[in-house]
N, C-alpha and C. Protein backbone atom coordinates (compact mmCIF):
# COMPACT_ATOMS: atom_id res chain seq x y z
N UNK A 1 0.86 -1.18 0.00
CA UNK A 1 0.00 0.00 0.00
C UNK A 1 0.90 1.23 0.00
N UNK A 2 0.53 2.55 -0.86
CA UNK A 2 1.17 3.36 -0.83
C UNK A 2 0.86 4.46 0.55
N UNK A 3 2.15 4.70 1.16
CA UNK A 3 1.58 5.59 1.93
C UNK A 3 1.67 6.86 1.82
N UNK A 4 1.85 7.51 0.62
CA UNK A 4 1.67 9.14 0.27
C UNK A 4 0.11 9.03 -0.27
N UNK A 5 -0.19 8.36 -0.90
CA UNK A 5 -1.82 8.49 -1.62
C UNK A 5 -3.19 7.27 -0.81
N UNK A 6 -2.50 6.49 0.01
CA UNK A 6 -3.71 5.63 0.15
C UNK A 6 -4.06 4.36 -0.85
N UNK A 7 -3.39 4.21 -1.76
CA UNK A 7 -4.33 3.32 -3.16
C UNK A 7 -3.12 2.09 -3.01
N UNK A 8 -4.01 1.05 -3.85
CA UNK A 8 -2.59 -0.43 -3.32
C UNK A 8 -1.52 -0.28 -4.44
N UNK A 9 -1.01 0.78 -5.47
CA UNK A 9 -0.05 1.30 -5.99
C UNK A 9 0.68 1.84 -5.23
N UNK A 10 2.38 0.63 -5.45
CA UNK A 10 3.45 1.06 -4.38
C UNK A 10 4.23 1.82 -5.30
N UNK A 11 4.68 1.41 -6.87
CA UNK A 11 4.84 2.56 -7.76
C UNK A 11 3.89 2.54 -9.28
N UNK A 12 4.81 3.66 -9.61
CA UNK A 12 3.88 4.23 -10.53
C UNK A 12 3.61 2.83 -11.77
N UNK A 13 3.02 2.16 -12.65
CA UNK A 13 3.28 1.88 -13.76
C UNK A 13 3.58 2.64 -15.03
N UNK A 14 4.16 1.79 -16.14
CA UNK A 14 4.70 2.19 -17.08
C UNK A 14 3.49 3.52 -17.48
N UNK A 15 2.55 3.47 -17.39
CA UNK A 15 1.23 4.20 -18.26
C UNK A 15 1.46 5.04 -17.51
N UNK A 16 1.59 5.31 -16.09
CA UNK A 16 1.53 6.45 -15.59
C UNK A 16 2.32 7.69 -15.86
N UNK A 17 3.88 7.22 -16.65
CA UNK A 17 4.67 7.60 -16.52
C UNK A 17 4.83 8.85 -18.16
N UNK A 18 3.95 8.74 -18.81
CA UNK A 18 3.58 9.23 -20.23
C UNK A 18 2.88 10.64 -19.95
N UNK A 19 3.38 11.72 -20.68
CA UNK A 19 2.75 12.60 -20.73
C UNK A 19 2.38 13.76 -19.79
N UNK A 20 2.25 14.68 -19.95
CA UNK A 20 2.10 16.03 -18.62
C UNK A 20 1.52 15.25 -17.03
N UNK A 21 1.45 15.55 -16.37
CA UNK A 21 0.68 15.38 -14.90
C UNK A 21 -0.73 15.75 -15.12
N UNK A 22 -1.36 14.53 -15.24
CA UNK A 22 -2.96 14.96 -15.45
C UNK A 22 -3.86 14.58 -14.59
N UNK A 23 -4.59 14.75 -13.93
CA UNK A 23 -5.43 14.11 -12.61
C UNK A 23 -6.62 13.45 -13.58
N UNK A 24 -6.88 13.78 -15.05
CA UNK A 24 -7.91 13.29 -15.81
C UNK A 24 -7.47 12.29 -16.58
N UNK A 25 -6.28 11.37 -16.60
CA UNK A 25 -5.92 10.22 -17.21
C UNK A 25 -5.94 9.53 -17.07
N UNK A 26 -5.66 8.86 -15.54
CA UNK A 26 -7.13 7.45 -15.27
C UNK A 26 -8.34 7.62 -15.94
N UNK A 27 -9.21 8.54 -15.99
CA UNK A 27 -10.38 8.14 -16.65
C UNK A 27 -10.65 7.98 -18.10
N UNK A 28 -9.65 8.85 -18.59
CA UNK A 28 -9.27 8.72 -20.32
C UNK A 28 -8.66 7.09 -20.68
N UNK A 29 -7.71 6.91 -19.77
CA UNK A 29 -7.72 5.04 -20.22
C UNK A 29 -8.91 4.35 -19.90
N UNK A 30 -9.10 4.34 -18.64
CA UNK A 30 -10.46 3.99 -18.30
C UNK A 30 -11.73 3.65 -19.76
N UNK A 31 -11.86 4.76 -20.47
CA UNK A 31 -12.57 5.20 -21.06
C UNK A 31 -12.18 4.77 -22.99
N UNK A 32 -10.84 4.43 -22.96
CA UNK A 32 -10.15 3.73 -23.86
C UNK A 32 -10.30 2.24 -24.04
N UNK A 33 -10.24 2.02 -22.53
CA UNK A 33 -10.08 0.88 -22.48
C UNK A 33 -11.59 0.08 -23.00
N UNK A 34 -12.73 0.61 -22.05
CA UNK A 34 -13.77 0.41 -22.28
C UNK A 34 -14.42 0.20 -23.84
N UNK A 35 -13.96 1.32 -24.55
CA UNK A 35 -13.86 1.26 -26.20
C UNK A 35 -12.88 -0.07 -26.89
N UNK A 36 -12.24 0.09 -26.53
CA UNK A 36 -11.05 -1.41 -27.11
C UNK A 36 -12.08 -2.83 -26.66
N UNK A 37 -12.61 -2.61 -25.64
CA UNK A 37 -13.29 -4.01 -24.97
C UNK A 37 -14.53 -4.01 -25.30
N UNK A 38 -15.35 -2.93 -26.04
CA UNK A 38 -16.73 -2.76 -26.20
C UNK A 38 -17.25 -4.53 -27.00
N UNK A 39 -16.68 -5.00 -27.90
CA UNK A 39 -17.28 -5.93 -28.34
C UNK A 39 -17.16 -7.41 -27.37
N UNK A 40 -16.88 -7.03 -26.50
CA UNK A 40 -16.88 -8.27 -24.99
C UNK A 40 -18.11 -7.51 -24.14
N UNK A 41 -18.50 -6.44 -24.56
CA UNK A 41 -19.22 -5.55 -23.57
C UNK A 41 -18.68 -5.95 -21.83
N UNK A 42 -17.66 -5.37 -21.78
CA UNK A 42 -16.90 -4.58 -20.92
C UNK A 42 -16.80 -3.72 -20.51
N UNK A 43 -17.03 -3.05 -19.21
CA UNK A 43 -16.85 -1.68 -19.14
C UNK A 43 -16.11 -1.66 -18.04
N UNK A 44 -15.12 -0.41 -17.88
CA UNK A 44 -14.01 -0.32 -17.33
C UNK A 44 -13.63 1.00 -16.92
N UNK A 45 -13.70 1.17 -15.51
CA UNK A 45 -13.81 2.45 -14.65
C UNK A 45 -12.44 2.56 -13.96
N UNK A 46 -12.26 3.88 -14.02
CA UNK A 46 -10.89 4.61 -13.01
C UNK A 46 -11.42 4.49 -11.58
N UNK A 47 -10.36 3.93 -10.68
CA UNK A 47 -10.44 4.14 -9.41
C UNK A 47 -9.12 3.78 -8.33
N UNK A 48 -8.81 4.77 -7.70
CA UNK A 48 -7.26 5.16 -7.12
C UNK A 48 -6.83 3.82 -7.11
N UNK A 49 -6.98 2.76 -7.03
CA UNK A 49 -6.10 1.60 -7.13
C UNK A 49 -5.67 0.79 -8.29
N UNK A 50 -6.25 1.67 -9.09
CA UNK A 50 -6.20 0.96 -10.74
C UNK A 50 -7.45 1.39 -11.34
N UNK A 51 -7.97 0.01 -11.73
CA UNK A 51 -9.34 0.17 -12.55
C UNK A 51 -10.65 -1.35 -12.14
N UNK A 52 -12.03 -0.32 -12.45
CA UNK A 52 -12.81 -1.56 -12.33
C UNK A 52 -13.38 -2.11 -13.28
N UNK A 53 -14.04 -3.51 -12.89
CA UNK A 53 -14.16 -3.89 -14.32
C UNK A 53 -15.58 -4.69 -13.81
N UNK A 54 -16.34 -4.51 -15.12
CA UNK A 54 -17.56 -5.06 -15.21
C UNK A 54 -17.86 -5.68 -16.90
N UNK A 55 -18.61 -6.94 -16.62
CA UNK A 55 -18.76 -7.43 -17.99
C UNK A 55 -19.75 -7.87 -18.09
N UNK A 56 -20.46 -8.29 -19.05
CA UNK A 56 -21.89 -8.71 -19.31
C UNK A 56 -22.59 -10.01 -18.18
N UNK A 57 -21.91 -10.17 -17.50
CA UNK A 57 -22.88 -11.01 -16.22
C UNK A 57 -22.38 -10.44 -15.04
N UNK A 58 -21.60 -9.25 -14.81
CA UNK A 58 -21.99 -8.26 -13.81
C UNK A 58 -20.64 -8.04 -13.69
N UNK A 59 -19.99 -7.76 -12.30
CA UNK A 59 -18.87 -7.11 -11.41
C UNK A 59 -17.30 -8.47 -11.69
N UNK A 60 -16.13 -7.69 -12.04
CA UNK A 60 -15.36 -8.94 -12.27
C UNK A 60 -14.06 -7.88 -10.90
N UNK A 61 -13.18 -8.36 -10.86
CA UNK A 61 -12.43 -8.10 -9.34
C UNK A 61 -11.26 -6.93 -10.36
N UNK A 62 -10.99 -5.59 -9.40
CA UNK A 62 -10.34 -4.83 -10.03
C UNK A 62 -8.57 -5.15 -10.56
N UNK A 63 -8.43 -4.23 -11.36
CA UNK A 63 -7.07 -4.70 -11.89
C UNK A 63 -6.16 -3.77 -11.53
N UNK A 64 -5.11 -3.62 -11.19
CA UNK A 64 -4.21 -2.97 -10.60
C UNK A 64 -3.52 -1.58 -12.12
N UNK A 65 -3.69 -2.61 -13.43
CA UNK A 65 -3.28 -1.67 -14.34
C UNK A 65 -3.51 -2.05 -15.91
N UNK A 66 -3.37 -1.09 -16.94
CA UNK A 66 -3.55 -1.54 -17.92
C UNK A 66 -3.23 -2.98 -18.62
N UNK A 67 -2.25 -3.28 -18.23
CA UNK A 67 -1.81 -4.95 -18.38
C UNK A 67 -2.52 -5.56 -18.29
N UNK A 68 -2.85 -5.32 -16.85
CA UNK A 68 -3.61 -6.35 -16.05
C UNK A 68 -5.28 -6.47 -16.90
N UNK A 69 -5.85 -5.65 -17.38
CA UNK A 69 -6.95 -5.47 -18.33
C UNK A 69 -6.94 -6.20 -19.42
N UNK A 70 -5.86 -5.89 -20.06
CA UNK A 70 -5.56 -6.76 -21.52
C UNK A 70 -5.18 -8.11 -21.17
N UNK A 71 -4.39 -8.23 -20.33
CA UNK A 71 -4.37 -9.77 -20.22
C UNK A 71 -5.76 -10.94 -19.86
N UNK A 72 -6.30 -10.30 -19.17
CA UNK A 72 -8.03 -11.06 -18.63
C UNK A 72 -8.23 -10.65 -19.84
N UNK A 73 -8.50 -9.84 -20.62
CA UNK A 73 -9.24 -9.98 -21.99
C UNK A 73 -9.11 -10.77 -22.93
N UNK A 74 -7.38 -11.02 -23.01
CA UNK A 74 -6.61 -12.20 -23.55
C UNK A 74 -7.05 -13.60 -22.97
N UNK A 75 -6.93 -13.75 -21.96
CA UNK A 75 -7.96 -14.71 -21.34
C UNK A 75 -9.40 -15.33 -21.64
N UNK A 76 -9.89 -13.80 -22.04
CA UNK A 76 -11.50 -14.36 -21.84
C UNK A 76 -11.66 -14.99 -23.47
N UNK A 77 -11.05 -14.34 -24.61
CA UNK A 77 -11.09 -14.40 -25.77
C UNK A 77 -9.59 -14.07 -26.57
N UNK A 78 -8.50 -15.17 -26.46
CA UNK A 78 -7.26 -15.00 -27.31
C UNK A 78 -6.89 -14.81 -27.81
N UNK A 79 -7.78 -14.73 -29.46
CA UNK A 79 -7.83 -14.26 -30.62
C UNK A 79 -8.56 -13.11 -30.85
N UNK A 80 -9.26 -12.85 -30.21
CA UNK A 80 -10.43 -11.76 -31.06
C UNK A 80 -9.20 -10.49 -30.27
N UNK A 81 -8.40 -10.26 -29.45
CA UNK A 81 -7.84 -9.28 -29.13
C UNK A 81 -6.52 -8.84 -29.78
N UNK A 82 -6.25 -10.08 -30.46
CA UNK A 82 -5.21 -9.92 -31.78
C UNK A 82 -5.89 -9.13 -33.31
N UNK A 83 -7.05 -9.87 -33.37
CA UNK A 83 -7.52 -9.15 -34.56
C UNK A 83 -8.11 -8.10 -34.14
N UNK A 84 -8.65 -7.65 -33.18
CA UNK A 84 -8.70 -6.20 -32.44
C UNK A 84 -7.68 -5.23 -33.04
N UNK A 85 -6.61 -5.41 -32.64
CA UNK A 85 -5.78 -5.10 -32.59
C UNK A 85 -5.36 -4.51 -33.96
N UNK A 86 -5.22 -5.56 -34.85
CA UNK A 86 -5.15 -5.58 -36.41
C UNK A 86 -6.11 -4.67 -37.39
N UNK A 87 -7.23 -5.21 -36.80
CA UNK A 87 -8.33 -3.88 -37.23
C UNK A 87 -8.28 -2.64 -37.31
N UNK A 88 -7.78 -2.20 -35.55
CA UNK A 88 -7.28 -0.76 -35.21
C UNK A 88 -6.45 -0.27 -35.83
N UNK A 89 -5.19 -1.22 -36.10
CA UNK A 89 -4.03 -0.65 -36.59
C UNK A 89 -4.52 -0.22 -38.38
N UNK A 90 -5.15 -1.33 -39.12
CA UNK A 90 -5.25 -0.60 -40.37
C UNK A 90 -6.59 0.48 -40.42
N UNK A 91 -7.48 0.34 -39.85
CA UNK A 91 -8.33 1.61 -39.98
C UNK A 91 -7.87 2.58 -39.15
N UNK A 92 -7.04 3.00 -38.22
CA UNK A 92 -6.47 4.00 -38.09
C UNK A 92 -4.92 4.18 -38.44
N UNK A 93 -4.79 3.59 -39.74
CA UNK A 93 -3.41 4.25 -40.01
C UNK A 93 -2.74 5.46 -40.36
N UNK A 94 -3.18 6.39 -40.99
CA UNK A 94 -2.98 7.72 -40.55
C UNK A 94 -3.49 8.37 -39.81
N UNK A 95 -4.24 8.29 -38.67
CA UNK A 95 -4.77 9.23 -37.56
C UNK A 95 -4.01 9.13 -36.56
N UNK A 96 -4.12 10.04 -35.93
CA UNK A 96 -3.08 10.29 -34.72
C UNK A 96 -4.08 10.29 -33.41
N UNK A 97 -3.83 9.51 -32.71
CA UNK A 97 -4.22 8.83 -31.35
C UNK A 97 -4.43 9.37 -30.36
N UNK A 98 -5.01 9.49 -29.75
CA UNK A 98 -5.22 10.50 -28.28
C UNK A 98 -4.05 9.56 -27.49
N UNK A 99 -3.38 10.34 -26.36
CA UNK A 99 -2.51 9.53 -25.69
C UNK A 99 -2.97 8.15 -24.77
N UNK A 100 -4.77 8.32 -24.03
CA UNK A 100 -4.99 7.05 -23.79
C UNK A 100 -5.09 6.03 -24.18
N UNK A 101 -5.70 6.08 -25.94
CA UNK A 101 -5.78 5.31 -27.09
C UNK A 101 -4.03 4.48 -27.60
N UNK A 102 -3.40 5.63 -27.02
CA UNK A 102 -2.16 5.27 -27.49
C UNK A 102 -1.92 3.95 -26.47
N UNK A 103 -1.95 4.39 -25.26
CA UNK A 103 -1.13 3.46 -24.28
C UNK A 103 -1.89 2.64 -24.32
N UNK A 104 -3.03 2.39 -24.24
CA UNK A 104 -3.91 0.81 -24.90
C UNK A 104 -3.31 0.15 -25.75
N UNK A 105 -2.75 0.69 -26.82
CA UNK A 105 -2.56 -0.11 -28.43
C UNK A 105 -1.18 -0.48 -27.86
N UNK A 106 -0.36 0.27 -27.44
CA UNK A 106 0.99 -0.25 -26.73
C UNK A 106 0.93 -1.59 -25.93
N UNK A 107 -0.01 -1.59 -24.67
CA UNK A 107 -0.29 -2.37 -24.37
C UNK A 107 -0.53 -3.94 -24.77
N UNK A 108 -1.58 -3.66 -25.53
CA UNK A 108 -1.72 -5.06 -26.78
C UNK A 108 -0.87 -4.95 -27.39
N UNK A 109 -0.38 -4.74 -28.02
CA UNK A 109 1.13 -4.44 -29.55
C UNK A 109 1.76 -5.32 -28.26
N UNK A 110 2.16 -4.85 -27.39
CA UNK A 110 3.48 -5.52 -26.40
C UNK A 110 3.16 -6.58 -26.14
N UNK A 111 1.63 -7.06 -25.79
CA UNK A 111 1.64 -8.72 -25.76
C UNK A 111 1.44 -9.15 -26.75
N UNK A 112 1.62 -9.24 -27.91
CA UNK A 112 1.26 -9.80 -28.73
C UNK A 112 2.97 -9.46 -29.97
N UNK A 113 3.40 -8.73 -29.74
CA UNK A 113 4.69 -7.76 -30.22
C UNK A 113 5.96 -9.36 -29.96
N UNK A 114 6.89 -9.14 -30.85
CA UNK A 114 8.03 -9.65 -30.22
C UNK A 114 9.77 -8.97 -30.49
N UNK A 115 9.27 -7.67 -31.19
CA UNK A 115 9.88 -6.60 -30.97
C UNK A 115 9.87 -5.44 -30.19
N UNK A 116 10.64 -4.27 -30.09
CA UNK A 116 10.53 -2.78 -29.35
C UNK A 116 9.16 -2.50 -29.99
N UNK A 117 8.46 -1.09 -29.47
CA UNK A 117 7.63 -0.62 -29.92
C UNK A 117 8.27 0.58 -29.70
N UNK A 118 7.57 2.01 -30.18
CA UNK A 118 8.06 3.41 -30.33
C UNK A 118 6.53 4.27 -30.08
N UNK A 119 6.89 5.05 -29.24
CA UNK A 119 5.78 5.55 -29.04
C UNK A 119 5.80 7.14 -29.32
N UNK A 120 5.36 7.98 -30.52
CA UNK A 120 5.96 9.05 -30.60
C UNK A 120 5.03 10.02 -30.77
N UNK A 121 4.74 11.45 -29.74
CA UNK A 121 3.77 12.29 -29.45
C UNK A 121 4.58 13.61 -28.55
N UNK A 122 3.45 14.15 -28.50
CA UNK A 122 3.97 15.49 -27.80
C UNK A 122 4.29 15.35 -26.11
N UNK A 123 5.38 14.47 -25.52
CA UNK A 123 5.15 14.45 -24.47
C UNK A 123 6.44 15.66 -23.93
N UNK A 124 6.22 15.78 -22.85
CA UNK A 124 7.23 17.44 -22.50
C UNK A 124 8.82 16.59 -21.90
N UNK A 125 8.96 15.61 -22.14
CA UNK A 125 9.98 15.00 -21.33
C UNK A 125 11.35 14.77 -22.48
N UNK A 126 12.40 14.13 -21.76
CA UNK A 126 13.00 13.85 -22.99
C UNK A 126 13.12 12.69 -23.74
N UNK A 127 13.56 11.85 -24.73
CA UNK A 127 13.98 10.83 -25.21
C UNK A 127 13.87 9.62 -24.24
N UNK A 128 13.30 8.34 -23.91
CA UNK A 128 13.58 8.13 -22.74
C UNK A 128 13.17 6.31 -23.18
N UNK A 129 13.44 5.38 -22.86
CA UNK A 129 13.36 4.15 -23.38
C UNK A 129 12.62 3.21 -21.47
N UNK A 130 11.40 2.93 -21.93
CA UNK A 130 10.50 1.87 -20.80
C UNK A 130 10.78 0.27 -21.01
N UNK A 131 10.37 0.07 -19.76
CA UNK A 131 9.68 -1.55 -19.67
C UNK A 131 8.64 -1.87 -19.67
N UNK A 132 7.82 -2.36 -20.98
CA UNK A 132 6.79 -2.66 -20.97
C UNK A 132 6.49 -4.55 -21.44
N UNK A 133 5.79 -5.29 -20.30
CA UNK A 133 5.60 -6.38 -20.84
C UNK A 133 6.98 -7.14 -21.11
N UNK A 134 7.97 -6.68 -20.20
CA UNK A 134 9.13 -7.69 -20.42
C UNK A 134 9.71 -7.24 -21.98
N UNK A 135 9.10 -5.96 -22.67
CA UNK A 135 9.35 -5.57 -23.86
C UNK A 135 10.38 -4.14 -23.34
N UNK A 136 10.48 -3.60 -24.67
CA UNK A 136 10.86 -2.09 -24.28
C UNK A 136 9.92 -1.30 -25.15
N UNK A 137 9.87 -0.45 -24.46
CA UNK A 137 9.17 0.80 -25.36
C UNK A 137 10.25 2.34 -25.29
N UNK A 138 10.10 2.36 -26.69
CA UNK A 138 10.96 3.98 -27.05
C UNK A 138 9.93 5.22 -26.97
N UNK A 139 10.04 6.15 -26.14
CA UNK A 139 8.91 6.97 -26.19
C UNK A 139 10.19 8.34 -27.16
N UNK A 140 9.66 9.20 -27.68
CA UNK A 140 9.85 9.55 -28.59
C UNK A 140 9.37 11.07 -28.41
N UNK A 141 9.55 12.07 -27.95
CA UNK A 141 8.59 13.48 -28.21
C UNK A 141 8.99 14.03 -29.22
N UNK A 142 7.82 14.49 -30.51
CA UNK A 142 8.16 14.97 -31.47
C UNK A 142 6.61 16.34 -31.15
N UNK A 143 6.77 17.59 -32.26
CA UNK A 143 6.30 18.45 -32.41
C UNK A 143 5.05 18.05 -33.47
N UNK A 144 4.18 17.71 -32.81
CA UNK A 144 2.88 16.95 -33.11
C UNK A 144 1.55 17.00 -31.79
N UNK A 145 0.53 16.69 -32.23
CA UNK A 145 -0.58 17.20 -31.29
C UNK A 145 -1.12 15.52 -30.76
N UNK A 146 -1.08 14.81 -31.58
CA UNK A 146 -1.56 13.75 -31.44
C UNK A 146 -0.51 12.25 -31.24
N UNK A 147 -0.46 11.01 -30.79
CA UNK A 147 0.32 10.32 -30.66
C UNK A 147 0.50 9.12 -31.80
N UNK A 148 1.36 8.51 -31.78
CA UNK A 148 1.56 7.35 -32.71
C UNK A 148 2.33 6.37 -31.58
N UNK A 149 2.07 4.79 -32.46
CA UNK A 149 2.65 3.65 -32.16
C UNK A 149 3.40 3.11 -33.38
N UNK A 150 4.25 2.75 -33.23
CA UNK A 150 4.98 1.45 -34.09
C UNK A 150 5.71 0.56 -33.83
N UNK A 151 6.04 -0.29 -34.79
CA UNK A 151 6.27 -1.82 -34.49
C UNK A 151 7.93 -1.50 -34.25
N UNK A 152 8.22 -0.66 -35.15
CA UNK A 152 9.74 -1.00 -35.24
C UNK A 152 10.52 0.03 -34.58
N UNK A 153 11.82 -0.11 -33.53
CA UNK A 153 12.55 0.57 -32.55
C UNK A 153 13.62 1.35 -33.55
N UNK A 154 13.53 2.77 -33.01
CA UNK A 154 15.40 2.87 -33.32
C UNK A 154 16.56 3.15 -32.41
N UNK A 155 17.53 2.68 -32.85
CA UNK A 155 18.58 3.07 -31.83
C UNK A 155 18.21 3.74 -30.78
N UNK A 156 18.51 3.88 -29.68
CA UNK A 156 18.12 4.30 -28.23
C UNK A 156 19.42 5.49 -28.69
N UNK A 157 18.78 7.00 -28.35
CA UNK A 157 19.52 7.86 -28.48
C UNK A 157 20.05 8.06 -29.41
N UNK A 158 19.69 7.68 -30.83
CA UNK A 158 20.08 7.85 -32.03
C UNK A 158 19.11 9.35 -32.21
């Protein structure tokens, strides 16, 4: 348990770590997430310890973090979250991603990935390379409004 905030987050996860300080980004994944899971009819709420989760025969036990979401989804249905996935990626191939949308697709991309991923958007920080999923992720800030994902890494500090 943390004892500066109260919530059973002792640190931050990878998702937390993306983008300005926002007190409204739990609910924007939250709210991502819920959209990514809509065809399980899933719905999936922010709350200081992570997130909750409810599915078409009622209340399922909360998840500590985005992982933890995609993986029970992976669970409930193995495949349909791959072609999820696949879907997203070609009907939104040129649009640029809201950052919760982003860290969802990261998310899946990384379990399902068996390369780096690159994550590249307006974040205020610098150049900076994560652990995601036993993967890495390259986060990337470029002069852009909206975010992107991709499959393929470059050099760290290139």
């Amino acid at each position: 348990m943390c004892g500066a905030c109260g919530s059973g987050r002792v640190r931050a996860p990878w998702e937390d770590t993306l983008g300005p300080p926002d007190p409204g980004a739990p609910r924007r994944r939250a709210a991502a997430l819920t959209r990514w899971l809509a065809p399980w009819r899933w719905t999936v709420g922010a709350w200081a310890g992570g997130y909750t989760l409810s599915g078409p025969h009622g209340a399922l036990a909360p998840a500590t973090g985005i992982d933890e979401v995609i993986d029970r989804a992976r669970a409930a249905r193995p495949d349909a979250l791959r072609r999820r996935l696949r879907e997203a990626t070609e009907d939104e191939a040129d649009a640029g991603l809201e950052l919760a949308e982003a860290v969802v697709r990261v998310s899946v991309a990384a379990l399902y990935g068996d390369g780096p991923l690159v994550l590249t958007g307006p974040d205020p920080g610098a150049r900076r390379r994560l652990r995601v999923r036993g993967g890495e992720l390259d986060v990337v800030p470029c002069d852009a409004t909206t975010w992107s994902v991709s499959g393929a890494s470059v050099p760290f500090g290139a």
